[in-house]
PDB file of N, CA and C in Angstrom:
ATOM      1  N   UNK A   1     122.021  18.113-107.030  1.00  0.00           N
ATOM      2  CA  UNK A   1     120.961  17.691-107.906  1.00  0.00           C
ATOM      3  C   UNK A   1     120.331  18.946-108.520  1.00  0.00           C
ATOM      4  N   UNK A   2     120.292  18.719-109.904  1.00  0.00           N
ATOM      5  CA  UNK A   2     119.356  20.321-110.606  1.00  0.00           C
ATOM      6  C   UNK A   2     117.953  20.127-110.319  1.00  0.00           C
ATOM      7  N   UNK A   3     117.412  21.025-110.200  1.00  0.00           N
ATOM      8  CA  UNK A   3     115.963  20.873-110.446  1.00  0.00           C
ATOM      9  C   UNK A   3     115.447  21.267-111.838  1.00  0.00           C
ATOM     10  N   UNK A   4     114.414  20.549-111.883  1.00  0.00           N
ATOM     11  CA  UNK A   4     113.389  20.325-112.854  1.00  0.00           C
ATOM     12  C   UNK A   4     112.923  21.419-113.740  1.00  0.00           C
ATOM     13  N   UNK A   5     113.033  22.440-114.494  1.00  0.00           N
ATOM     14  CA  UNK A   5     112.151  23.304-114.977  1.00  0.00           C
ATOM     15  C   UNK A   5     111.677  23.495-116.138  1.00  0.00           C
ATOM     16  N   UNK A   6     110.891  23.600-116.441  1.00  0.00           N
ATOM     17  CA  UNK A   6     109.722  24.386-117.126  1.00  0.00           C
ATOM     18  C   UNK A   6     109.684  24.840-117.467  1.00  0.00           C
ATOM     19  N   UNK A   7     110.032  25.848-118.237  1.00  0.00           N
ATOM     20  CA  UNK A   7     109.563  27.595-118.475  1.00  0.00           C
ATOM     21  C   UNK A   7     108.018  27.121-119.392  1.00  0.00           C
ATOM     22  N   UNK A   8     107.429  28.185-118.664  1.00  0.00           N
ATOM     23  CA  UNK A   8     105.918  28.707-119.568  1.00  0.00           C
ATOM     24  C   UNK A   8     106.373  28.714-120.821  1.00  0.00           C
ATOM     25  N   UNK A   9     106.867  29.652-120.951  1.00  0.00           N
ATOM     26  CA  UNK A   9     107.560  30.223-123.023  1.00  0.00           C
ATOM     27  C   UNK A   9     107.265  28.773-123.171  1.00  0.00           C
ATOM     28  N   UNK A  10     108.413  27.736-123.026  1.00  0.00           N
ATOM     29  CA  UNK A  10     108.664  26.702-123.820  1.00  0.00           C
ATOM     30  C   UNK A  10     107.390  25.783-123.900  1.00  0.00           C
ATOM     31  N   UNK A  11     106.497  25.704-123.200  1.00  0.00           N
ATOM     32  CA  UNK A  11     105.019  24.996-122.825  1.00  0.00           C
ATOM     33  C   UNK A  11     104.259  25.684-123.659  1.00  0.00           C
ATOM     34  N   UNK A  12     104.169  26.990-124.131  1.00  0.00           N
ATOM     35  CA  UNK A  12     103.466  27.447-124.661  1.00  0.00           C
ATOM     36  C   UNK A  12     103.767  28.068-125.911  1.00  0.00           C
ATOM     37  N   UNK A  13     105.127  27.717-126.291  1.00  0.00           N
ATOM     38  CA  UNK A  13     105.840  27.247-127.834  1.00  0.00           C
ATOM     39  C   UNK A  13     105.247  26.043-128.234  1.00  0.00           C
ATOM     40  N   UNK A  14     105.503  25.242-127.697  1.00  0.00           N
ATOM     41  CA  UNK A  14     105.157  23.821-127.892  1.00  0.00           C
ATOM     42  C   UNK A  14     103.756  23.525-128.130  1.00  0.00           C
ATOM     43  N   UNK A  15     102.515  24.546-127.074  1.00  0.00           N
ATOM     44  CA  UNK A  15     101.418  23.879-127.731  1.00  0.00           C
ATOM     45  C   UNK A  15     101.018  24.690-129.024  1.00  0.00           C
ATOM     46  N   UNK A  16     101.894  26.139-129.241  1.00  0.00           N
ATOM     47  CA  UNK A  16     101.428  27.206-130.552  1.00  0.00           C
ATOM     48  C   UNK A  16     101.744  25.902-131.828  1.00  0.00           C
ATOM     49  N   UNK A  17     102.912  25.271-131.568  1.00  0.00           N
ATOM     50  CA  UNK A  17     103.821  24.330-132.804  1.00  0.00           C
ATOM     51  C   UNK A  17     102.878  22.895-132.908  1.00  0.00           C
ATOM     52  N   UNK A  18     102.209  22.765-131.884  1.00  0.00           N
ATOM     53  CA  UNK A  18     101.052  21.450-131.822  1.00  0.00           C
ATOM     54  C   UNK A  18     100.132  21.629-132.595  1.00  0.00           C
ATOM     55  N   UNK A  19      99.699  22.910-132.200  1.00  0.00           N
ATOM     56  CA  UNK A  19      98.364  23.203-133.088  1.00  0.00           C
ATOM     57  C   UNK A  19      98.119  23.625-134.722  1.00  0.00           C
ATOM     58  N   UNK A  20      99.685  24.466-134.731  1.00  0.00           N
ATOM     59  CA  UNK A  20      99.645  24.864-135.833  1.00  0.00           C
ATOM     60  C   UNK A  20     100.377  23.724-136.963  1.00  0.00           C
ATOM     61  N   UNK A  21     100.630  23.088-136.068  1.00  0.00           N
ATOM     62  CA  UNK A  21     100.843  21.333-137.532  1.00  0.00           C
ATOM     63  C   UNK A  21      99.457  20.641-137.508  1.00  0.00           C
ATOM     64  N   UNK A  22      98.610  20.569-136.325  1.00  0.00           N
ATOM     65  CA  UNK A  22      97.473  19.789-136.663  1.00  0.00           C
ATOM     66  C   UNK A  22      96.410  20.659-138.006  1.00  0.00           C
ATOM     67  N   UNK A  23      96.497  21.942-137.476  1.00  0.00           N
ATOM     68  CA  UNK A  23      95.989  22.738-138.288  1.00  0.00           C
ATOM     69  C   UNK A  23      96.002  23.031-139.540  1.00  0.00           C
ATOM     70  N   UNK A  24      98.030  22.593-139.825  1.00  0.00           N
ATOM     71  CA  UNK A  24      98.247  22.230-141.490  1.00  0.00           C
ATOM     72  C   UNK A  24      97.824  21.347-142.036  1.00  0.00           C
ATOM     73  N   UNK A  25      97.377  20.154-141.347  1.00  0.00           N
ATOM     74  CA  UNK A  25      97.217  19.035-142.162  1.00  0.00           C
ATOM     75  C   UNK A  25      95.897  18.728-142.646  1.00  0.00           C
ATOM     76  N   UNK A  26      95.290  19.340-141.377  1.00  0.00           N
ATOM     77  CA  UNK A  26      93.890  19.205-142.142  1.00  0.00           C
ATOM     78  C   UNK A  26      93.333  19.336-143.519  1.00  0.00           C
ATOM     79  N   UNK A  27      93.788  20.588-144.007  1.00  0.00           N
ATOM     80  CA  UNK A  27      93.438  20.447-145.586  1.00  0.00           C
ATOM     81  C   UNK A  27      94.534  19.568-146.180  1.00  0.00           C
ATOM     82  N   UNK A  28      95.567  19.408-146.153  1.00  0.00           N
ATOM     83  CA  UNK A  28      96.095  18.337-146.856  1.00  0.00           C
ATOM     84  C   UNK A  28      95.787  16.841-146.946  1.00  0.00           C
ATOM     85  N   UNK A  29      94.876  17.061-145.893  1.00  0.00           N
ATOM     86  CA  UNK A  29      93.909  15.915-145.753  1.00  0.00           C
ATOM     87  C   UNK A  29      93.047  15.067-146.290  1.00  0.00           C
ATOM     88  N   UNK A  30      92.464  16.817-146.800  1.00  0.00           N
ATOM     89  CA  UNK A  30      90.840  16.876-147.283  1.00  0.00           C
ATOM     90  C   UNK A  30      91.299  17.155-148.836  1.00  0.00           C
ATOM     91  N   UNK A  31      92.718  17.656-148.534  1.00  0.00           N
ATOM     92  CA  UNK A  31      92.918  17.719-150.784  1.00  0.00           C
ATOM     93  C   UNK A  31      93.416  16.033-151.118  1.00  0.00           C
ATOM     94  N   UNK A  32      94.028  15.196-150.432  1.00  0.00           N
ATOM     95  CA  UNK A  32      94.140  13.937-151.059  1.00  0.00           C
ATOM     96  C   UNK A  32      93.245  13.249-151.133  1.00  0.00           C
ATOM     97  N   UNK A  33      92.311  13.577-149.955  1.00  0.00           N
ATOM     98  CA  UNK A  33      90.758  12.978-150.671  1.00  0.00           C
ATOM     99  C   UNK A  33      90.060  13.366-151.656  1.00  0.00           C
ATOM    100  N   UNK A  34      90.292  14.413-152.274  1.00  0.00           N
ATOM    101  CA  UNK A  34      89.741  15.180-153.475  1.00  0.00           C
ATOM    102  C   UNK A  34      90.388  14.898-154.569  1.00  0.00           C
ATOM    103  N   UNK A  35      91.595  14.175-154.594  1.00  0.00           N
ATOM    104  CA  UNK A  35      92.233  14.139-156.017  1.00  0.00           C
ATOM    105  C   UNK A  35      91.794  12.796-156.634  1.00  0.00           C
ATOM    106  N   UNK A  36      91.998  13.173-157.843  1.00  0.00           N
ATOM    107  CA  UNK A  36      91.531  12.196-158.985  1.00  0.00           C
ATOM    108  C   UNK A  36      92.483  11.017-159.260  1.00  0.00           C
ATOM    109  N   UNK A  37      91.911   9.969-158.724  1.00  0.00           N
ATOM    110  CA  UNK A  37      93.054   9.254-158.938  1.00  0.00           C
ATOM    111  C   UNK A  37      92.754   8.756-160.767  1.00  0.00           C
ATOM    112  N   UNK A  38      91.903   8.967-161.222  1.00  0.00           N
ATOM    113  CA  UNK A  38      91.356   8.607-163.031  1.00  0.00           C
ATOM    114  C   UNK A  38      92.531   9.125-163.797  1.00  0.00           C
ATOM    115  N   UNK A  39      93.431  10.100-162.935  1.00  0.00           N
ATOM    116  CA  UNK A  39      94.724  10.894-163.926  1.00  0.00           C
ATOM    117  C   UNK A  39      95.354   9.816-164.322  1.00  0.00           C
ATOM    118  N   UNK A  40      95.702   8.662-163.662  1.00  0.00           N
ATOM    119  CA  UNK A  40      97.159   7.421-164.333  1.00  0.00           C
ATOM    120  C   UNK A  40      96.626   7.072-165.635  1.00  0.00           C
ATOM    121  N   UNK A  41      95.223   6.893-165.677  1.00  0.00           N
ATOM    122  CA  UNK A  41      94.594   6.514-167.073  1.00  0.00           C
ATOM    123  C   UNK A  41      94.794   5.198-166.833  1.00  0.00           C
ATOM    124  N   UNK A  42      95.586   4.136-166.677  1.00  0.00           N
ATOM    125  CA  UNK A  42      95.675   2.796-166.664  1.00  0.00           C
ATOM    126  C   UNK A  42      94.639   2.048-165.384  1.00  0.00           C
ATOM    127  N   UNK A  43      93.691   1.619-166.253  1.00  0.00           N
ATOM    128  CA  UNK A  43      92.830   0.438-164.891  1.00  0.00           C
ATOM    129  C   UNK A  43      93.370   0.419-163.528  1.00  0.00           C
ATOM    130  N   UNK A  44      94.435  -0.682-164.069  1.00  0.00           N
ATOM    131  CA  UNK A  44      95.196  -1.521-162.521  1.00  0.00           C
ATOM    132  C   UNK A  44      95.468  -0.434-161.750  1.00  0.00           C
ATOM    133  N   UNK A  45      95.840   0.518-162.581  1.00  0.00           N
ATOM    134  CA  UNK A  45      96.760   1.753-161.391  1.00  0.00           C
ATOM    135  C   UNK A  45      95.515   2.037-160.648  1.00  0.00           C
ATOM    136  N   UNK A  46      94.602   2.374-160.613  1.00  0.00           N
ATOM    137  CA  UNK A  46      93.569   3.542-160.528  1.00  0.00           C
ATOM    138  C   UNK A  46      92.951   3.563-159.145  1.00  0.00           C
ATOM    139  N   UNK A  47      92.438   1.629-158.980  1.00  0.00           N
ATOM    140  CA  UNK A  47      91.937   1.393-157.291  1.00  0.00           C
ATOM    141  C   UNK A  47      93.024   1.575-156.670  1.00  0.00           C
ATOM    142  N   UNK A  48      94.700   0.897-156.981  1.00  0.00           N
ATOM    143  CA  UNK A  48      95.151   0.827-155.908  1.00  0.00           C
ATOM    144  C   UNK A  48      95.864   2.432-155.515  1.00  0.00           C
ATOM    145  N   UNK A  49      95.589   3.600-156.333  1.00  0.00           N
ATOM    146  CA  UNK A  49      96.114   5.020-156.337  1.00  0.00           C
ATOM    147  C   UNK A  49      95.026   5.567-155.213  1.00  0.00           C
ATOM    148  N   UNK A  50      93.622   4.952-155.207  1.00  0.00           N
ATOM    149  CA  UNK A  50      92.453   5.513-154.649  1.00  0.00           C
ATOM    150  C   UNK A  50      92.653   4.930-153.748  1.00  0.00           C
ATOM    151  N   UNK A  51      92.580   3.263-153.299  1.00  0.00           N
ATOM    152  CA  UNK A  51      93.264   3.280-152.166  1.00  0.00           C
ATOM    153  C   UNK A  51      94.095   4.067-150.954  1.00  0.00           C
ATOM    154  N   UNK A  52      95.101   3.964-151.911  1.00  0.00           N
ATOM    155  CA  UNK A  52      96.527   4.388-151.078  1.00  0.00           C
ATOM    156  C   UNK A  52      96.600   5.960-150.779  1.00  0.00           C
ATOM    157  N   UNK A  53      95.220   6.785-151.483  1.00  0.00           N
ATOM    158  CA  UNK A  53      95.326   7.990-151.373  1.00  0.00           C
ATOM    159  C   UNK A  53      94.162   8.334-150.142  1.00  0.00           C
ATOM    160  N   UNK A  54      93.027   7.286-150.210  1.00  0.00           N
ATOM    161  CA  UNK A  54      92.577   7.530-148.674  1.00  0.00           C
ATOM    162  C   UNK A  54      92.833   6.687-147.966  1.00  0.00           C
ATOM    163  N   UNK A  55      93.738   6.009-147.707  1.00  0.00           N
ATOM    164  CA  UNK A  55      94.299   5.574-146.197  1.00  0.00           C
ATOM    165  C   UNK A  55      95.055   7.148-146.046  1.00  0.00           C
ATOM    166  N   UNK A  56      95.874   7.228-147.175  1.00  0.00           N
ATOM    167  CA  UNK A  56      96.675   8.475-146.459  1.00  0.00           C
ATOM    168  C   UNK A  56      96.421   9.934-145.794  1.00  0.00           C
ATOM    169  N   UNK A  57      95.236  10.328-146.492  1.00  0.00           N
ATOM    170  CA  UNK A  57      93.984  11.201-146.020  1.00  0.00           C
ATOM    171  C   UNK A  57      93.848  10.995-144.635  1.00  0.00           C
ATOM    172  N   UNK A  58      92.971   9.757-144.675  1.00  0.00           N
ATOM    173  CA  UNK A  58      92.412   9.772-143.361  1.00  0.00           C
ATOM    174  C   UNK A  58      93.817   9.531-142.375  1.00  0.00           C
ATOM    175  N   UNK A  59      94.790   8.540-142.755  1.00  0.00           N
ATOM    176  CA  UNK A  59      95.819   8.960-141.569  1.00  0.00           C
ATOM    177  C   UNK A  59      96.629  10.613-141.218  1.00  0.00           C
ATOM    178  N   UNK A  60      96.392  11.355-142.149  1.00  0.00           N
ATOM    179  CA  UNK A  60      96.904  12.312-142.160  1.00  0.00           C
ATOM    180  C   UNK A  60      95.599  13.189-141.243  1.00  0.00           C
ATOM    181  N   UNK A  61      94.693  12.573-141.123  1.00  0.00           N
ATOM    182  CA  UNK A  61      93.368  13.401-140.492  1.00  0.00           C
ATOM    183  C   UNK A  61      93.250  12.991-138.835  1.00  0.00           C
ATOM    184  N   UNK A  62      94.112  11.601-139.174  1.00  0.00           N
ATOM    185  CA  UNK A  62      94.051  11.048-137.633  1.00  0.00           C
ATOM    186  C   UNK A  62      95.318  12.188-136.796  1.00  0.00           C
ATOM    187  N   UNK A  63      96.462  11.407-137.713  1.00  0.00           N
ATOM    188  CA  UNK A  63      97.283  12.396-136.602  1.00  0.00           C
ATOM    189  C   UNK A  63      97.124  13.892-136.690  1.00  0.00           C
ATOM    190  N   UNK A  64      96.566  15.085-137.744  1.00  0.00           N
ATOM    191  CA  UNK A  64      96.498  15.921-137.361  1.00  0.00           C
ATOM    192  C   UNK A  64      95.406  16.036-136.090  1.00  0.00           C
ATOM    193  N   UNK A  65      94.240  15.337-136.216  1.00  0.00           N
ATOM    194  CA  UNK A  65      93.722  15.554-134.893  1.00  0.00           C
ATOM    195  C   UNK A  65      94.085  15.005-133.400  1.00  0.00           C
ATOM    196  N   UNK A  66      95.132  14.398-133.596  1.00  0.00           N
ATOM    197  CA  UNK A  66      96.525  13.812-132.421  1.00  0.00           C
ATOM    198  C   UNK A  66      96.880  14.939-132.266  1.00  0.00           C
ATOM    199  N   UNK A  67      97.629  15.779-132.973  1.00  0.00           N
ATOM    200  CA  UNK A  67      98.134  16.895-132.467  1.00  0.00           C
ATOM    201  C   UNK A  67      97.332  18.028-131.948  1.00  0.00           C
ATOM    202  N   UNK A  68      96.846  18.019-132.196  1.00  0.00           N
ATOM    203  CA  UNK A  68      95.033  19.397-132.162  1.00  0.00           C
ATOM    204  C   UNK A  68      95.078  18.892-130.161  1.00  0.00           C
ATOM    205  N   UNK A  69      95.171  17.522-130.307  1.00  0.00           N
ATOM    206  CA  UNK A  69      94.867  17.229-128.871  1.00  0.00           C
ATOM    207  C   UNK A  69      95.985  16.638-128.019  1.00  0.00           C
ATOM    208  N   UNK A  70      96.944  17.041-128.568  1.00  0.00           N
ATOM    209  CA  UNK A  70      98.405  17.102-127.966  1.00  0.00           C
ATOM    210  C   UNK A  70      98.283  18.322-127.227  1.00  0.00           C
ATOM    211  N   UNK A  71      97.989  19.537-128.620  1.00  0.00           N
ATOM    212  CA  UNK A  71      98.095  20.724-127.752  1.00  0.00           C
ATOM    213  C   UNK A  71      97.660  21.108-126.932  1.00  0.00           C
ATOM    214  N   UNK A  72      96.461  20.611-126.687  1.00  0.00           N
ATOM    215  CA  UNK A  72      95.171  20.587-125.861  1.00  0.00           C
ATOM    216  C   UNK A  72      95.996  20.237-124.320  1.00  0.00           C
ATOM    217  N   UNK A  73      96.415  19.350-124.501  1.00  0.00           N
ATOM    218  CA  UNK A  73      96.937  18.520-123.175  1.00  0.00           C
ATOM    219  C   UNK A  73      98.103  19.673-122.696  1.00  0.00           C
ATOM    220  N   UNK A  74      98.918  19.872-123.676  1.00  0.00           N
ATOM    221  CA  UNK A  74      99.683  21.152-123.117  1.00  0.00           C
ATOM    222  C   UNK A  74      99.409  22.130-122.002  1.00  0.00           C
ATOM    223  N   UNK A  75      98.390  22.728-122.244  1.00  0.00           N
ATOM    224  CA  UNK A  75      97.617  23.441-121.775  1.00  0.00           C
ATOM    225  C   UNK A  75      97.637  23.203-120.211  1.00  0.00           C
ATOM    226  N   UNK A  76      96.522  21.431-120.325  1.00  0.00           N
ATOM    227  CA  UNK A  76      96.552  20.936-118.744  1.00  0.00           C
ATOM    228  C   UNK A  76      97.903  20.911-118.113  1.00  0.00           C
ATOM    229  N   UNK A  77      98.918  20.474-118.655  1.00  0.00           N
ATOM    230  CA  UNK A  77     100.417  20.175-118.068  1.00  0.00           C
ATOM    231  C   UNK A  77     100.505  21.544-117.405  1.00  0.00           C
ATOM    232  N   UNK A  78     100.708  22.280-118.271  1.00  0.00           N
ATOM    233  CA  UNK A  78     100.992  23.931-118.054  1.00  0.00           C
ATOM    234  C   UNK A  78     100.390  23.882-116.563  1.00  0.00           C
ATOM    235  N   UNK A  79      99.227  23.789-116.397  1.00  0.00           N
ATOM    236  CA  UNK A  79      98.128  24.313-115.488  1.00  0.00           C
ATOM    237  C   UNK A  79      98.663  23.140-113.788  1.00  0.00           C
ATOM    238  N   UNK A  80      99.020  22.137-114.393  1.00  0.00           N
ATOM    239  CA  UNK A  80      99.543  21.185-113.426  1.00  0.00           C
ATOM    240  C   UNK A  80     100.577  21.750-112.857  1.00  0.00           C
ATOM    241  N   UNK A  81     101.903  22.174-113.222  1.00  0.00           N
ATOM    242  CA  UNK A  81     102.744  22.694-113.234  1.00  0.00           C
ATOM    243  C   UNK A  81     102.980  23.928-112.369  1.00  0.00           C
ATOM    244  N   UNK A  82     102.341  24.478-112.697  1.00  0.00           N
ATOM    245  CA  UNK A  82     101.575  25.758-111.998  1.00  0.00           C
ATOM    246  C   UNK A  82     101.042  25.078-110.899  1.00  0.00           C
ATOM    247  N   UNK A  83     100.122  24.633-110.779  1.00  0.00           N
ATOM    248  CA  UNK A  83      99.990  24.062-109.587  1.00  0.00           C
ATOM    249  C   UNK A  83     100.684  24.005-108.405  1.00  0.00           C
ATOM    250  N   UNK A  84     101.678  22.870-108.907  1.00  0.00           N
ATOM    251  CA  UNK A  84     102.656  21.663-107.861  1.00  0.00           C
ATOM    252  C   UNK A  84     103.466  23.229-107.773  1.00  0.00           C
ATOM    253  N   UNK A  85     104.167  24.198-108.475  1.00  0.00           N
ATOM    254  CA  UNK A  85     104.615  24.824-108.324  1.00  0.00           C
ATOM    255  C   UNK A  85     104.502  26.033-107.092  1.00  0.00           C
ATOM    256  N   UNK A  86     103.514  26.672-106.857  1.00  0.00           N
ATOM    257  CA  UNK A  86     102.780  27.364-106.244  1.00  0.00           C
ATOM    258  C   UNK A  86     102.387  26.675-105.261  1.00  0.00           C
ATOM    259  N   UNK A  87     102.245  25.174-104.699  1.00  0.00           N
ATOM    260  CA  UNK A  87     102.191  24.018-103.937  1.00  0.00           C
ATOM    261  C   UNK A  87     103.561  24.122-102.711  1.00  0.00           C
ATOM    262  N   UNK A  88     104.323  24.141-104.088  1.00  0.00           N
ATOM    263  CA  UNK A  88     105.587  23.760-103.147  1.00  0.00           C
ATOM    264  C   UNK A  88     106.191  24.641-102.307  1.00  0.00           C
ATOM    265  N   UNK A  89     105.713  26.085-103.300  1.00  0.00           N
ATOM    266  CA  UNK A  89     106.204  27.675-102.737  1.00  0.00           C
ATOM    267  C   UNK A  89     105.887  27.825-101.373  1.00  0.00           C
ATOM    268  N   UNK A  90     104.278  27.400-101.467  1.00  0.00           N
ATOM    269  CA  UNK A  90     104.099  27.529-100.328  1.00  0.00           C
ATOM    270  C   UNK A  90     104.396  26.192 -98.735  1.00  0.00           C
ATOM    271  N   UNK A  91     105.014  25.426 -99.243  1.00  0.00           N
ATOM    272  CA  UNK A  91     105.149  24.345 -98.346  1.00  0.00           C
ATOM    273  C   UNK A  91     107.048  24.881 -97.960  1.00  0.00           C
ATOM    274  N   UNK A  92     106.861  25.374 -98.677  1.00  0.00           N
ATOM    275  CA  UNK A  92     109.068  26.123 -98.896  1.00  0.00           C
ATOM    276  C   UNK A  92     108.604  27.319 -97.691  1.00  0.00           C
ATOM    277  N   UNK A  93     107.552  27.788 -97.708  1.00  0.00           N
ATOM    278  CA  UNK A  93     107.319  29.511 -96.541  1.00  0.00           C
ATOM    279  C   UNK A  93     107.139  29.389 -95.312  1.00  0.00           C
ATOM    280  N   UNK A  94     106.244  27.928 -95.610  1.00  0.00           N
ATOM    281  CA  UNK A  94     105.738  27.581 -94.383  1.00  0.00           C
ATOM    282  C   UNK A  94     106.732  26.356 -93.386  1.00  0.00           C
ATOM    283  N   UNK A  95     107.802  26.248 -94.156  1.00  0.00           N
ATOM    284  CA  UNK A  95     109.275  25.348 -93.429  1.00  0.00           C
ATOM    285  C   UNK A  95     110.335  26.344 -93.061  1.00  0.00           C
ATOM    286  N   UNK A  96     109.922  27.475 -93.490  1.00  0.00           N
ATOM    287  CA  UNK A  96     111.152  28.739 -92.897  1.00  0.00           C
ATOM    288  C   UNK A  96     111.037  29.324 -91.375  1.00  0.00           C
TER     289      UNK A  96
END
């Protein structure tokens, strides 16, 4: 049977790549809420462009702050990990 591992690096790749997508989106967020939807010029177009441009905003605001707190959680795993790890080391010293 293999065991299980971890590496730190990869835990702490993972939460640099968490944060730094939540971190992109934020302004892409905050610029589709800023755009004009008055550009189509046509009525009909106009609510449903404003619409469809803040649902997408704010979903784009939700999951970047999903990820912001993805990475976050990383962190704890990491720290868990470490833990059980250093747990077991010593339950492995103390069976020798």
């Amino acid at each position: 049977m293999a065991d299980l591992r971890i590496e730190d690096a990869a835990l702490t790749q993972a939460q640099a790549t968490l944060q730094t997508a939540g971190n992109r989106l934020a302004p892409a967020a905050q610029a589709l809420r800023r755009l004009d939807a008055g550009v189509v010029g046509a009525d009909p177009l106009i609510g449903p462009l404003q619409d469809a441009q803040e649902l997408l905003g704010a979903d784009l605001g939700i999951v970047g702050q999903a990820l912001v707190e993805l990475a976050a959680r990383t962190a704890t795993i990491d720290a868990v990990f470490a833990q059980a790890d250093q747990q077991l080391s010593q339950v492995a010293g103390a069976a020798r």
